[in-house]
N, C-alpha and C. Protein backbone atom coordinates (compact mmCIF):
# COMPACT_ATOMS: atom_id res chain seq x y z
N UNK A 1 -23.86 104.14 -50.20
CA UNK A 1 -22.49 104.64 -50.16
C UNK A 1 -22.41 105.97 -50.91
N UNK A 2 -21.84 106.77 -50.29
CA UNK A 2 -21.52 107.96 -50.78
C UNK A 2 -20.65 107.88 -52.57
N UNK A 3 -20.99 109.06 -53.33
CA UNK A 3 -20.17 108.97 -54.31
C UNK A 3 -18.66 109.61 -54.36
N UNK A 4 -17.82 109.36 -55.13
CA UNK A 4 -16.66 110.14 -54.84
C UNK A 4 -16.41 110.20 -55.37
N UNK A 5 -15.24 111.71 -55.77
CA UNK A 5 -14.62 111.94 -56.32
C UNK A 5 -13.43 111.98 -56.99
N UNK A 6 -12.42 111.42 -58.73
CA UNK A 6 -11.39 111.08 -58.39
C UNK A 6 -10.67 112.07 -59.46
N UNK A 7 -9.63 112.73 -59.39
CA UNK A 7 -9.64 112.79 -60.72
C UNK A 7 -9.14 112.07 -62.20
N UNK A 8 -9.18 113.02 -63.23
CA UNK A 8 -9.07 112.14 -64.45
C UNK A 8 -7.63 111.27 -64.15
N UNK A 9 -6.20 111.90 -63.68
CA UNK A 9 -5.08 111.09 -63.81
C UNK A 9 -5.40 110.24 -62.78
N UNK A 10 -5.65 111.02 -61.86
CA UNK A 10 -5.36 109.34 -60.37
C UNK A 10 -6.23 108.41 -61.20
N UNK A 11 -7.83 108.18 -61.30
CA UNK A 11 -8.90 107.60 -61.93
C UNK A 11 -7.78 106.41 -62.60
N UNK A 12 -7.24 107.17 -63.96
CA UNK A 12 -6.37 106.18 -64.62
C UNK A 12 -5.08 105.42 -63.91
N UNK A 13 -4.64 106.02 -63.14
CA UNK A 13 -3.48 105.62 -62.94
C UNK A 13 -3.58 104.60 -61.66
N UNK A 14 -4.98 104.67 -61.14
CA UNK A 14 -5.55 103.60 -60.04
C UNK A 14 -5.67 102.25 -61.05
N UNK A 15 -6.88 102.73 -61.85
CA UNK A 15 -7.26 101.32 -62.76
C UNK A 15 -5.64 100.96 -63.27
N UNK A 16 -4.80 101.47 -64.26
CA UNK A 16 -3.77 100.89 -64.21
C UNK A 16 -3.04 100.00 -63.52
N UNK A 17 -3.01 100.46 -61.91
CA UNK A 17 -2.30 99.92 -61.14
C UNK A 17 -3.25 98.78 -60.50
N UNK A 18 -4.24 98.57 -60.32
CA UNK A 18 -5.33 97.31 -60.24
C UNK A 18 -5.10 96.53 -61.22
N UNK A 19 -5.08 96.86 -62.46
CA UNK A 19 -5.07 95.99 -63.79
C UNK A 19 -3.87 95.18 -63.81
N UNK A 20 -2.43 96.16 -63.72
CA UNK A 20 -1.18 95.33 -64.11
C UNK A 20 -1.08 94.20 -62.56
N UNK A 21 -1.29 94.74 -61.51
CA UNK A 21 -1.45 94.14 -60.06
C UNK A 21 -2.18 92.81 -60.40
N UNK A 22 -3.27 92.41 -60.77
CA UNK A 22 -4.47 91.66 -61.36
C UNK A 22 -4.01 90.76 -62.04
N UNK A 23 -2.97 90.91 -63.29
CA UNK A 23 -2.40 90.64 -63.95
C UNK A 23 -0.85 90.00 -63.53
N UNK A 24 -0.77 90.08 -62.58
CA UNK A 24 1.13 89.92 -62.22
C UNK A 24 0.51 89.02 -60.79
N UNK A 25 -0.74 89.08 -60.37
CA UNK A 25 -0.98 88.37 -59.59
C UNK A 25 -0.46 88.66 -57.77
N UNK A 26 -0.42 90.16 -58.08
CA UNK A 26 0.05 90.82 -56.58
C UNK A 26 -1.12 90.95 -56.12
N UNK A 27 -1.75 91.26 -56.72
CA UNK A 27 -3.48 90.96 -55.91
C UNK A 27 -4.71 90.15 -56.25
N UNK A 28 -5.64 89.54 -55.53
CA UNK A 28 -6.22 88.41 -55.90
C UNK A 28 -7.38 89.11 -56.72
N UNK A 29 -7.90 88.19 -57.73
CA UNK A 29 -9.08 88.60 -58.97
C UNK A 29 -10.05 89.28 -58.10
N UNK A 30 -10.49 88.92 -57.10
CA UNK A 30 -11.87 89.12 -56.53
C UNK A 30 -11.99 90.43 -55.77
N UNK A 31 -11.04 90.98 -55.30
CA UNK A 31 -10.09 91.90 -54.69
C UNK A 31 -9.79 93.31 -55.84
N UNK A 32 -10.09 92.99 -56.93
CA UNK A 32 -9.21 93.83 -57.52
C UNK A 32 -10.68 93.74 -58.77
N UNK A 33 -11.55 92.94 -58.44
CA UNK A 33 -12.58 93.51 -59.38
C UNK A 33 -13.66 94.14 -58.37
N UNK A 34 -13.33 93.90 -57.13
CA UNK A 34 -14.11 94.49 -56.11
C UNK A 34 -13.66 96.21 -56.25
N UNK A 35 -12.14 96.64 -56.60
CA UNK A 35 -11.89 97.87 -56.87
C UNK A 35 -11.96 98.22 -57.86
N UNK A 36 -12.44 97.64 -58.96
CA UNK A 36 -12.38 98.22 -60.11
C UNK A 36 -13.96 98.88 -60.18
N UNK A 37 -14.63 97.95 -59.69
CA UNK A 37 -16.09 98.33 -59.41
C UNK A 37 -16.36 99.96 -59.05
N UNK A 38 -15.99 99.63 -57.78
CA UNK A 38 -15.80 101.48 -56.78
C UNK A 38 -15.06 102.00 -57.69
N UNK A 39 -14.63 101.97 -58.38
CA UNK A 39 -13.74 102.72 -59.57
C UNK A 39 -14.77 103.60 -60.28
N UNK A 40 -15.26 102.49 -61.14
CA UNK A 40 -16.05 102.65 -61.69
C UNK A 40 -17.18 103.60 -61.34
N UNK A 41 -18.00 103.79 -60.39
CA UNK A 41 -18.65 104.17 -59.70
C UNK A 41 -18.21 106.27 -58.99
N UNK A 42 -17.08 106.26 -59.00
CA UNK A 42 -16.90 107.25 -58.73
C UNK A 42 -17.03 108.33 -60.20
N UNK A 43 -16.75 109.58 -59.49
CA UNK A 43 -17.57 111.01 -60.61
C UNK A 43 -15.95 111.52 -60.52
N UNK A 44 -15.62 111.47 -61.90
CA UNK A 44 -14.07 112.03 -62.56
C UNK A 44 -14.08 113.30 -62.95
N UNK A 45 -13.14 114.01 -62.80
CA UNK A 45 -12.65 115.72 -62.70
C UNK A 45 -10.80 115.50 -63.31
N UNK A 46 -11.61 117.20 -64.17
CA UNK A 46 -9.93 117.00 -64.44
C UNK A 46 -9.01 117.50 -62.84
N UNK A 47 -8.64 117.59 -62.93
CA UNK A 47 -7.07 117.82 -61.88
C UNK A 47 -7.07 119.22 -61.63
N UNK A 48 -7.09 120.00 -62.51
CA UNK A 48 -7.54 121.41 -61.81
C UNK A 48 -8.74 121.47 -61.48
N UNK A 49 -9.64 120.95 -61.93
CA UNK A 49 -10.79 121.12 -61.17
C UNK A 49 -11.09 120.53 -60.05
N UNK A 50 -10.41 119.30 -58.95
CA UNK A 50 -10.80 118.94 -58.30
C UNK A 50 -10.65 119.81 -56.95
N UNK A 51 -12.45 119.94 -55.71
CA UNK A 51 -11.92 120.36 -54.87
C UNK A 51 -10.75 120.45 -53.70
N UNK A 52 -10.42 121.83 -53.13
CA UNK A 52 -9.28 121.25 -52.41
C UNK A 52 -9.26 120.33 -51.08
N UNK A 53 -10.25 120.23 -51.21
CA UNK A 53 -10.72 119.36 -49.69
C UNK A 53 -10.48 117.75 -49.81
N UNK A 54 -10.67 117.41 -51.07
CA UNK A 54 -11.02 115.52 -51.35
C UNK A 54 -9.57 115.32 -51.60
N UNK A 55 -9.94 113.86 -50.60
CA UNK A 55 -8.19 113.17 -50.80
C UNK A 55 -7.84 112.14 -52.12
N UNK A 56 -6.66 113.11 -52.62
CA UNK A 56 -6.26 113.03 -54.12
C UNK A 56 -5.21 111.44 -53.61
N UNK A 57 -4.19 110.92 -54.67
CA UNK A 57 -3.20 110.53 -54.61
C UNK A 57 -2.48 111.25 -54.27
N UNK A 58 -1.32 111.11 -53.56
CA UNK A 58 -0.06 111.84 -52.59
C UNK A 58 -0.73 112.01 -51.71
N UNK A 59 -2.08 112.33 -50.96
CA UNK A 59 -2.22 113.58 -49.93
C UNK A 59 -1.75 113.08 -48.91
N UNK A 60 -1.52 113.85 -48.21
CA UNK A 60 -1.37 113.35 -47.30
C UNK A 60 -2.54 114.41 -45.75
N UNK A 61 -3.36 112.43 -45.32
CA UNK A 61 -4.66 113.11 -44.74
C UNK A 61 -4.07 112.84 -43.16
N UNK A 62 -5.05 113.46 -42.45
CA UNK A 62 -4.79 113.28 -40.92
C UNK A 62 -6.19 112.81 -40.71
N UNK A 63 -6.40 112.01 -40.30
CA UNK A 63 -7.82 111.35 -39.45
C UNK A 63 -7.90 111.06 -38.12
N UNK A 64 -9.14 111.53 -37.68
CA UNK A 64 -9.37 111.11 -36.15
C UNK A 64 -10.54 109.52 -36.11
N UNK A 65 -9.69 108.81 -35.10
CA UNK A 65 -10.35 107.42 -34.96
C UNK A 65 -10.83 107.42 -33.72
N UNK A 66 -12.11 107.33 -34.06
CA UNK A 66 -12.90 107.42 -32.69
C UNK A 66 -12.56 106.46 -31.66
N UNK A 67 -12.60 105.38 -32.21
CA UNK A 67 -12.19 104.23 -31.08
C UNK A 67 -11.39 104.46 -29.88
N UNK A 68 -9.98 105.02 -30.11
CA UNK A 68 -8.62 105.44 -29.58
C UNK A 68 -8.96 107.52 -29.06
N UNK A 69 -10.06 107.79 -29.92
CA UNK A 69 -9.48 109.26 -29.32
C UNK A 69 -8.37 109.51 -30.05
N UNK A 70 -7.81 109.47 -31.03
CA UNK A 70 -5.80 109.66 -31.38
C UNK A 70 -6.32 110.00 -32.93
N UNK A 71 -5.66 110.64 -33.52
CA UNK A 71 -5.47 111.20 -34.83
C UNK A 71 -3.86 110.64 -35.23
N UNK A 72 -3.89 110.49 -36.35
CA UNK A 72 -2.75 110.02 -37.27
C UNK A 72 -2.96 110.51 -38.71
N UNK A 73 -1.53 110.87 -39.21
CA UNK A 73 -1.65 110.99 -40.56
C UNK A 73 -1.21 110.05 -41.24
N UNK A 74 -1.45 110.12 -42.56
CA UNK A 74 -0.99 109.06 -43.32
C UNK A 74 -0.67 109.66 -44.93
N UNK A 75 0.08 109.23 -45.79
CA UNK A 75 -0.04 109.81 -47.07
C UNK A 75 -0.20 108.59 -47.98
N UNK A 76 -1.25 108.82 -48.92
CA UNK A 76 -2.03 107.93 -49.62
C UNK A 76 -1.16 107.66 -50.65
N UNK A 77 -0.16 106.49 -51.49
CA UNK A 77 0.79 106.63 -52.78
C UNK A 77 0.45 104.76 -53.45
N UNK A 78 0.63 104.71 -54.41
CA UNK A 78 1.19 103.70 -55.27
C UNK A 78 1.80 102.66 -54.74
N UNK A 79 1.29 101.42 -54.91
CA UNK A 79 1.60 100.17 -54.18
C UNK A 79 3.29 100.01 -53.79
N UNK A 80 3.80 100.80 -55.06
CA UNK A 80 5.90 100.46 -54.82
C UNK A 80 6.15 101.28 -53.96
N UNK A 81 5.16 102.67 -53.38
CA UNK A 81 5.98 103.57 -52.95
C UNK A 81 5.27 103.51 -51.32
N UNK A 82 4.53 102.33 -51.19
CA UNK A 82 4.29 102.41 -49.34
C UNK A 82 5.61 102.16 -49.06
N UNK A 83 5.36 102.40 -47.36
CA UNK A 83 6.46 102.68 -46.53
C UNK A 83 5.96 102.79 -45.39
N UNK A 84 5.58 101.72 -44.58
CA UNK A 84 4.32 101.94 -43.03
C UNK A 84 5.24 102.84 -42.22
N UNK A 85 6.44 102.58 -41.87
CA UNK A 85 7.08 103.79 -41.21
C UNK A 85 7.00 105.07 -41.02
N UNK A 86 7.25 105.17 -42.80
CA UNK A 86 7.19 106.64 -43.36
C UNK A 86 5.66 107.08 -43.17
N UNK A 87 4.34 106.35 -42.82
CA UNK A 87 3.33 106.35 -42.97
C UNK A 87 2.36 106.78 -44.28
N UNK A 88 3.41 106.28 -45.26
CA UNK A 88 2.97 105.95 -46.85
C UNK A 88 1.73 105.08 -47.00
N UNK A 89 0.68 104.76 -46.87
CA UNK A 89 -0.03 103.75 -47.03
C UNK A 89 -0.76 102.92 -48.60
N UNK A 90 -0.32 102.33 -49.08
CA UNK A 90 -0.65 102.00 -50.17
C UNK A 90 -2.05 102.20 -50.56
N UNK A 91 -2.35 102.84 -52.19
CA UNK A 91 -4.09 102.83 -52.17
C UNK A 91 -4.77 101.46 -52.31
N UNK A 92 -4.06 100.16 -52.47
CA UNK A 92 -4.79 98.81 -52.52
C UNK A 92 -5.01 98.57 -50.91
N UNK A 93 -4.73 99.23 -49.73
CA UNK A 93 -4.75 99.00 -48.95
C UNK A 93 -5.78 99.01 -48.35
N UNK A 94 -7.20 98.47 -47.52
CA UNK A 94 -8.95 98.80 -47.07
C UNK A 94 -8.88 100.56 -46.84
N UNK A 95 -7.89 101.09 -45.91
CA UNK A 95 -8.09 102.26 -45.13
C UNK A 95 -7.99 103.70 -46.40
N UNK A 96 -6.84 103.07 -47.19
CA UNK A 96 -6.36 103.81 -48.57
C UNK A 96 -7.86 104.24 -49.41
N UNK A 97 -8.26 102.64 -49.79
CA UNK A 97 -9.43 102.58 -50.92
C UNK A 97 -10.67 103.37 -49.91
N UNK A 98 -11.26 103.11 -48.85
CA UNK A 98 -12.08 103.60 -47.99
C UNK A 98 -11.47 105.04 -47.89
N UNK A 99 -10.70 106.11 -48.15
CA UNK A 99 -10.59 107.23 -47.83
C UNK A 99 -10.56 108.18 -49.22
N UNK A 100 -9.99 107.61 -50.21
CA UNK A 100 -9.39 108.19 -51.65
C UNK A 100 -10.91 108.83 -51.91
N UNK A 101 -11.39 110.36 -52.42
CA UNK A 101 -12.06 111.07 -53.09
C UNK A 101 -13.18 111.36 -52.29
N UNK A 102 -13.19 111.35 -50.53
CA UNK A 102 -13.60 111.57 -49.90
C UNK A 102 -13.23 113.35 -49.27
N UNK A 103 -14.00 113.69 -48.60
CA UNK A 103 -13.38 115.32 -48.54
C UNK A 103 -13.52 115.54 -46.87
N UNK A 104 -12.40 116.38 -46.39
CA UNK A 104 -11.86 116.63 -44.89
C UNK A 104 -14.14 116.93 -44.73
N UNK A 105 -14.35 116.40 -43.15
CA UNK A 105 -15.39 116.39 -42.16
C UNK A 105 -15.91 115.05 -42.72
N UNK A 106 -15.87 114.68 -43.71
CA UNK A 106 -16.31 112.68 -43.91
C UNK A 106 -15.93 112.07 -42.93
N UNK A 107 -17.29 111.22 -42.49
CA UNK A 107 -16.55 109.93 -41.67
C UNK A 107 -16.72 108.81 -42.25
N UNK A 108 -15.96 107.99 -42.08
CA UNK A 108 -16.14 106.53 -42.76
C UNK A 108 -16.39 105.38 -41.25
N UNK A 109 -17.44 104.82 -41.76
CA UNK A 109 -17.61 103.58 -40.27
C UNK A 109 -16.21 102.37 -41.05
N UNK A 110 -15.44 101.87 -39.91
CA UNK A 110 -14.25 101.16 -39.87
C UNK A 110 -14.54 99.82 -39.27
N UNK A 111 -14.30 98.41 -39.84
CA UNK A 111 -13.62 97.27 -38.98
C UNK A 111 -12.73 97.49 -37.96
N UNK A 112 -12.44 97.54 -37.33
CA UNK A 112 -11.21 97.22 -36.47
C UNK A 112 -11.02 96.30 -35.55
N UNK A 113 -10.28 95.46 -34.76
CA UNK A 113 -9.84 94.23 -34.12
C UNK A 113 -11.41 94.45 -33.05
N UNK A 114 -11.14 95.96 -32.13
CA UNK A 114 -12.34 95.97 -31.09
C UNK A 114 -14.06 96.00 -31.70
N UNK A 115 -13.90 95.65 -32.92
CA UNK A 115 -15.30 96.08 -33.82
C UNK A 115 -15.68 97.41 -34.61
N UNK A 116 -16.37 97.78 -34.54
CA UNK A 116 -16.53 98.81 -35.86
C UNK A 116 -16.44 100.25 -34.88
N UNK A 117 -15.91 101.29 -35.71
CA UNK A 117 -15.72 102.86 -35.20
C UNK A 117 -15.77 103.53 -36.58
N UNK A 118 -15.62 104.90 -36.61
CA UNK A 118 -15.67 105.71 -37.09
C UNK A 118 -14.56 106.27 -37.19
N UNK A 119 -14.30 106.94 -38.52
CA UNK A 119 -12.59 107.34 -39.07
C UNK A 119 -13.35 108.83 -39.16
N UNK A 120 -12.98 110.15 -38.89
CA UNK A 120 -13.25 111.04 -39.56
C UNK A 120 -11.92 111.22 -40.31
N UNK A 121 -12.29 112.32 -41.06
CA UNK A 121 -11.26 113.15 -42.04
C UNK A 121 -11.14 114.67 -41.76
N UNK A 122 -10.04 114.82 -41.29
CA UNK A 122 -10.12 115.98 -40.19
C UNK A 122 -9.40 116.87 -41.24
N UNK A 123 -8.33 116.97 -41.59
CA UNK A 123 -7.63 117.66 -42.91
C UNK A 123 -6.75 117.46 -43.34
N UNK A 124 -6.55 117.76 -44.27
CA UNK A 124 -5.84 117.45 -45.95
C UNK A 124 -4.09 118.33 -45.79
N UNK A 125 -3.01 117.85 -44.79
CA UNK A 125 -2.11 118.30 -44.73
C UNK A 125 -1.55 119.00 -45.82
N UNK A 126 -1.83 118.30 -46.81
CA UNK A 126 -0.58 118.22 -48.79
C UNK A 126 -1.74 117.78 -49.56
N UNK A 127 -2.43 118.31 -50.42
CA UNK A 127 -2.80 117.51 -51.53
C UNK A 127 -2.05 118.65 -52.68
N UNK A 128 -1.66 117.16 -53.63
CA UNK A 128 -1.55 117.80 -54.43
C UNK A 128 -1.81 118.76 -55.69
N UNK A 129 -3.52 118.31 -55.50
CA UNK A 129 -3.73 119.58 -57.23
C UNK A 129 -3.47 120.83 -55.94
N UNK A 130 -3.96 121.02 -55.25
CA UNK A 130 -4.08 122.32 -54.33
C UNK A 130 -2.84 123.04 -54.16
N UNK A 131 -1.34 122.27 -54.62
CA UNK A 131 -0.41 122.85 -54.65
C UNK A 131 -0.19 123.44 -55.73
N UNK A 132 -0.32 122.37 -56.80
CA UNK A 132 0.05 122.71 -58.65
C UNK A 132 0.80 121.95 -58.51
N UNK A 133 1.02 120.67 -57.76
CA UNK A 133 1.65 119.17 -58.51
C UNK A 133 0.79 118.56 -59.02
N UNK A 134 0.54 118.31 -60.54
CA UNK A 134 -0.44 117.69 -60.83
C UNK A 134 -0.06 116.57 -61.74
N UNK A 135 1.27 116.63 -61.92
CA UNK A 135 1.95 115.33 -62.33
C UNK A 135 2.36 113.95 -60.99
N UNK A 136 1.84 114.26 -60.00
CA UNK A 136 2.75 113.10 -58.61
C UNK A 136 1.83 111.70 -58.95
């Protein structure tokens, strides 16, 4: 598996949100030490330093799914602030955790109902260090 990149606030503010989640019992132990792991595992940057290409918290990415031929965006946020409509996708979510600190031309191989495909990461509509939101 590839390594990735997160930076220093998301980094914390992921484990946070695994931990109190873990703890309050919104997500199951096994689940949430399975993310703490990949946590762990990823290479931390401060916030200005991260490139503009890797998908931060907020971004909001567009991916092409091979399966379908079809691209969709999605914006990556904090378990309170999904919204499938809005196409908010929570980062505890497989597609969320499988995309976070990855950078636009990555593909990720996918489950899906018809069996496994390929997600690329086509580009990074909004991220935020690349704006100078580095508080979201």
């Amino acid at each position: 598996m590839k390594k990735v990149t997160l930076t220093k606030n998301d980094y914390t503010r992921i484990y946070k949100a695994i931990t109190d989640a873990k703890n309050s019992k919104t997500i199951n132990s096994n689940e949430a030490e399975k993310l703490l792991s990949e946590l762990s595992k990823a290479e931390i940057v401060p916030s200005e330093k991260i490139d503009k290409d890797v998908v931060t918290m907020n971004s909001e990415v567009k991916l092409f799914f091979e399966n379908t031929q079809k691209e969709q965006s999605f914006k990556i946020v904090y378990p309170q602030d999904a919204n499938l409509k809005e196409n908010k996708i929570s980062i505890f979510s497989p597609i969320a955790t499988a995309l976070i600190g990855y950078k636009i031309g990555d593909e990720i191989e996918w489950i899906v109902p018809g069996g496994k495909t390929k997600i690329k990461i086509v580009d990074l509509i909004y991220q935020p260090e690349a704006a100078g939101d580095f508080d979201l």
